[in-house]
Protein backbone atom coordinates (compact mmCIF):
# COMPACT_ATOMS: atom_id res chain seq x y z
CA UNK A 1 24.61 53.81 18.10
CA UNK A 2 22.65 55.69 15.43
CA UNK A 3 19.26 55.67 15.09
CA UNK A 4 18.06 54.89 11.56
CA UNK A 5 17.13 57.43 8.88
CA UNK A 6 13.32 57.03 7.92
CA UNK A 7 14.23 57.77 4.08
CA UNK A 8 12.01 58.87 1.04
CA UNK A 9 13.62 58.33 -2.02
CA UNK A 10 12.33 60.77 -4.37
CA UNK A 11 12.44 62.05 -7.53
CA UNK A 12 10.51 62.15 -11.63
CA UNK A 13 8.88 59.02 -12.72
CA UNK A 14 11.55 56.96 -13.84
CA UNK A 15 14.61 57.44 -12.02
CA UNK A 16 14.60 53.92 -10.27
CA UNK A 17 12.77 54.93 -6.72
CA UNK A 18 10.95 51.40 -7.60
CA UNK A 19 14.20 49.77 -7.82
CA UNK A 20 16.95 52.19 -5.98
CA UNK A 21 14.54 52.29 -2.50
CA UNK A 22 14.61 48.20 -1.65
CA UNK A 23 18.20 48.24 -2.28
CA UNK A 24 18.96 50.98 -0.01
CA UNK A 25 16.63 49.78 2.48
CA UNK A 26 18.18 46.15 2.12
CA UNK A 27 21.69 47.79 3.11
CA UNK A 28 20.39 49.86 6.04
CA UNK A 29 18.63 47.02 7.23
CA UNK A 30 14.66 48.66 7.46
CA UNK A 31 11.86 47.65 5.59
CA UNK A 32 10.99 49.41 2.39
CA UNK A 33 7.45 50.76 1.66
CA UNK A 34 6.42 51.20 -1.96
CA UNK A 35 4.92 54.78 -2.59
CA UNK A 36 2.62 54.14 -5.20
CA UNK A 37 0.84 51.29 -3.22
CA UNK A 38 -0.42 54.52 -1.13
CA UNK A 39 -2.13 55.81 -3.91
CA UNK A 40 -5.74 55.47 -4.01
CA UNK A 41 -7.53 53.47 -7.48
CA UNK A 42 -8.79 56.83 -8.61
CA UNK A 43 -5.50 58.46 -9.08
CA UNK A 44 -3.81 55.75 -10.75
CA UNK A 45 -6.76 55.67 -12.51
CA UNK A 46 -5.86 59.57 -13.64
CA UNK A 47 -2.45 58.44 -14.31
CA UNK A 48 -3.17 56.04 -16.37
CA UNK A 49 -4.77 57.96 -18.70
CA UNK A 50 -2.07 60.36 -18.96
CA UNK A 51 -3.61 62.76 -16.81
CA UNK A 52 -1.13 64.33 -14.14
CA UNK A 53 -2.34 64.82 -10.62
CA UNK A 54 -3.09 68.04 -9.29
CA UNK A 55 -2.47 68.72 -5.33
CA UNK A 56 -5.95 68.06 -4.08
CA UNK A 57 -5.11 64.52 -5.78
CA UNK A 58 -1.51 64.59 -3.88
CA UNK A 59 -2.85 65.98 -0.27
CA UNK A 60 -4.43 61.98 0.70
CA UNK A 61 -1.23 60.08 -0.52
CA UNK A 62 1.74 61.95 1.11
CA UNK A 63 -0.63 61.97 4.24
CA UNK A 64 -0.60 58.03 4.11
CA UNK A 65 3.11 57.97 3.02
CA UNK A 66 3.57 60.53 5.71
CA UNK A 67 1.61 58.19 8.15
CA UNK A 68 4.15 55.68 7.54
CA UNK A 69 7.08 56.82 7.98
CA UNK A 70 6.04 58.72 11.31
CA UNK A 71 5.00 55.19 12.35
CA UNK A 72 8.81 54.09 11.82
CA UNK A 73 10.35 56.84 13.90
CA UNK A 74 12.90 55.43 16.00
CA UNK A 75 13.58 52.17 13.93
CA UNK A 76 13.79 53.39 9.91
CA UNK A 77 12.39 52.69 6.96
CA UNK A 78 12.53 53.73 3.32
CA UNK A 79 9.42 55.10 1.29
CA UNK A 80 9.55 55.96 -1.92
CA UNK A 81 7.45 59.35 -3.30
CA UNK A 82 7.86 61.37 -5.88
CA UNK A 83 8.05 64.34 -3.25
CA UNK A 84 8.57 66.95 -6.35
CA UNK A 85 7.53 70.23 -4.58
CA UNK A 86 9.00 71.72 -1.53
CA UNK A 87 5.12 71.55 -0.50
CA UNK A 88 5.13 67.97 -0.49
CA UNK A 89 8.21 67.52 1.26
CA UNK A 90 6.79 69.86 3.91
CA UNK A 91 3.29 67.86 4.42
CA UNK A 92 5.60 64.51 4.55
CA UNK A 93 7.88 66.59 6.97
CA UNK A 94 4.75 67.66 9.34
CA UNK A 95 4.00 63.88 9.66
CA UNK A 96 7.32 62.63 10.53
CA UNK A 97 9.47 65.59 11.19
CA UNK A 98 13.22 63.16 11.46
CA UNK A 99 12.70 62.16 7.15
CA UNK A 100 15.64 62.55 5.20
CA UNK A 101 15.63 63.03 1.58
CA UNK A 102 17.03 60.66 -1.02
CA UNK A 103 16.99 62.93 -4.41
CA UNK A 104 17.51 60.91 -7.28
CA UNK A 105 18.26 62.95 -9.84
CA UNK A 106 19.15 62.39 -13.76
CA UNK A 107 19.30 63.54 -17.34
CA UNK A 108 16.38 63.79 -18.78
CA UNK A 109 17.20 61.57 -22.05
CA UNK A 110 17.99 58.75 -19.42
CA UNK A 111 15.28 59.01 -17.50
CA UNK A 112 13.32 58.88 -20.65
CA UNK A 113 15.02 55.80 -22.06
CA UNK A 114 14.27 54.30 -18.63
CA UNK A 115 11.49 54.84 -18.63
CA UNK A 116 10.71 53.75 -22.00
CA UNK A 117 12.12 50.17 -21.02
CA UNK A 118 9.93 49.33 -17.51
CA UNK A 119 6.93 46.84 -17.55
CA UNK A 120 3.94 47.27 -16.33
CA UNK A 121 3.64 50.63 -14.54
CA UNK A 122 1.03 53.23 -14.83
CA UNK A 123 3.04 56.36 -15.38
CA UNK A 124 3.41 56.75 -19.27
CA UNK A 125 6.43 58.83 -20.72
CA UNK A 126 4.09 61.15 -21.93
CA UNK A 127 3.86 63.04 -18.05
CA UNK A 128 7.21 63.17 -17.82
CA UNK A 129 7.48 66.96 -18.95
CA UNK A 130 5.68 67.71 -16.54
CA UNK A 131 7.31 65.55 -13.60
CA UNK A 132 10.66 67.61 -14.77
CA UNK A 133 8.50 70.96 -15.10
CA UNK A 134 7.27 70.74 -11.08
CA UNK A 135 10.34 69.22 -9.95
CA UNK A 136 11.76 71.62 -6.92
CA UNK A 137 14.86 70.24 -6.14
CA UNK A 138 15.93 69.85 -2.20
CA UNK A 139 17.26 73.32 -0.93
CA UNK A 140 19.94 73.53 1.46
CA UNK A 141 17.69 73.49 4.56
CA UNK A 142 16.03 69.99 3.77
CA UNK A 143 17.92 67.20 4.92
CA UNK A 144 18.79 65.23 2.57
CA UNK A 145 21.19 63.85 0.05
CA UNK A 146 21.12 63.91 -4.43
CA UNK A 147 22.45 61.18 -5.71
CA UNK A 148 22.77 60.14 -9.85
CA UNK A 149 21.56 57.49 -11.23
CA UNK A 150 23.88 56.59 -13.66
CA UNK A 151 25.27 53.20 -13.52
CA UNK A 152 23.72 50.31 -12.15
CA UNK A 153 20.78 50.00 -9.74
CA UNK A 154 23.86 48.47 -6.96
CA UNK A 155 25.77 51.32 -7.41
CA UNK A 156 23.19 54.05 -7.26
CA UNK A 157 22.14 52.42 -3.52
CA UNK A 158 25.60 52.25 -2.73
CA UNK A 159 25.95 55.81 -3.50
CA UNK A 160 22.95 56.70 -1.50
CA UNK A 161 23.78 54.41 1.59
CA UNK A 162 27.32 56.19 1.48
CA UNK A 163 25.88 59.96 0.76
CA UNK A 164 23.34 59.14 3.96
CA UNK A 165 26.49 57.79 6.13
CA UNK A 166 27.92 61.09 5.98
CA UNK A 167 25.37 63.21 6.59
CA UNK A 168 25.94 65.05 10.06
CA UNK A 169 24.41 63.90 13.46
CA UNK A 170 22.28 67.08 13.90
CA UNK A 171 21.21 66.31 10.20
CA UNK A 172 18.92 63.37 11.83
């Protein structure tokens, strides 16, 4: 039997990691941790006002998103983070050294128009230049998976859930 992936489903602000990570997690049968709940009041705060983080701001959160997903080692989970830079990957990496990656990854115009549509969250339109301008996508020795988000939400985790099903053994 295989032992779960701990997954972080990552990508720019409005490419469904809100609404792509419970479905996955839902079909691989682990419990699904939303990233932003790990950020602390002062950076959603900064977000909020259209102010993008800087690391010093992203060094606490991946630690407690990091902190998480070490504590599911063994039994999986799914986490969603941002994870832009090959830096933050890393520092999640250090924590819990058996993450996989979920990349999903879009045009920008849909992302935008996605964006554009949501409810309620903190991360205006305006920072997603700069979401697309730090974005370092997964190189080939970071396990992990892209997957597009076109089409519905059902498909995208279906794509993702497939994409993770065929990564390699030693990939875990």
């Amino acid at each position: 039997m295989r032992t779960p992936h701990v997954v972080v489903v990552m990508g720019v602000a409005g490419t469904g990691k809100t609404t792509i990570g419970p479905l996955l997690a839902a079909r691989l049968g682990v419990p699904y941790a939303e990233g932003d709940d790990f950020h602390p009041p002062a950076s959603i705060a900064k977000m909020s006002a259209g102010v993008p983080l800087d690391d010093a701001d992203r060094w606490p959160w991946l630690d407690a998103i990091g902190g998480w997903a070490h504590g599911r080692a063994g039994r999986g989970g799914v986490v969603s983070s941002s994870a832009l830079k090959r830096s933050y990957r890393d520092r999640l990496r250090a924590a819990a050294p058996g993450i996989v990656f979920v990349h999903l990854t879009g045009d920008r115009a849909l992302v935008e128009d996605r964006m554009s549509h949501r409810q309620g969250h903190f991360m205006p339109t305006a920072l997603l230049d700069s979401q697309f301008a730090t974005l370092q996508p997964l190189e080939p020795d970071e396990t992990g998976v892209a997957v597009d988000v076109s089409g519905s939400p059902q498909e995208i985790a279906e794509r993702a859930a497939e994409a993770l099903a065929a990564l390699p053994d030693s990939a875990r």
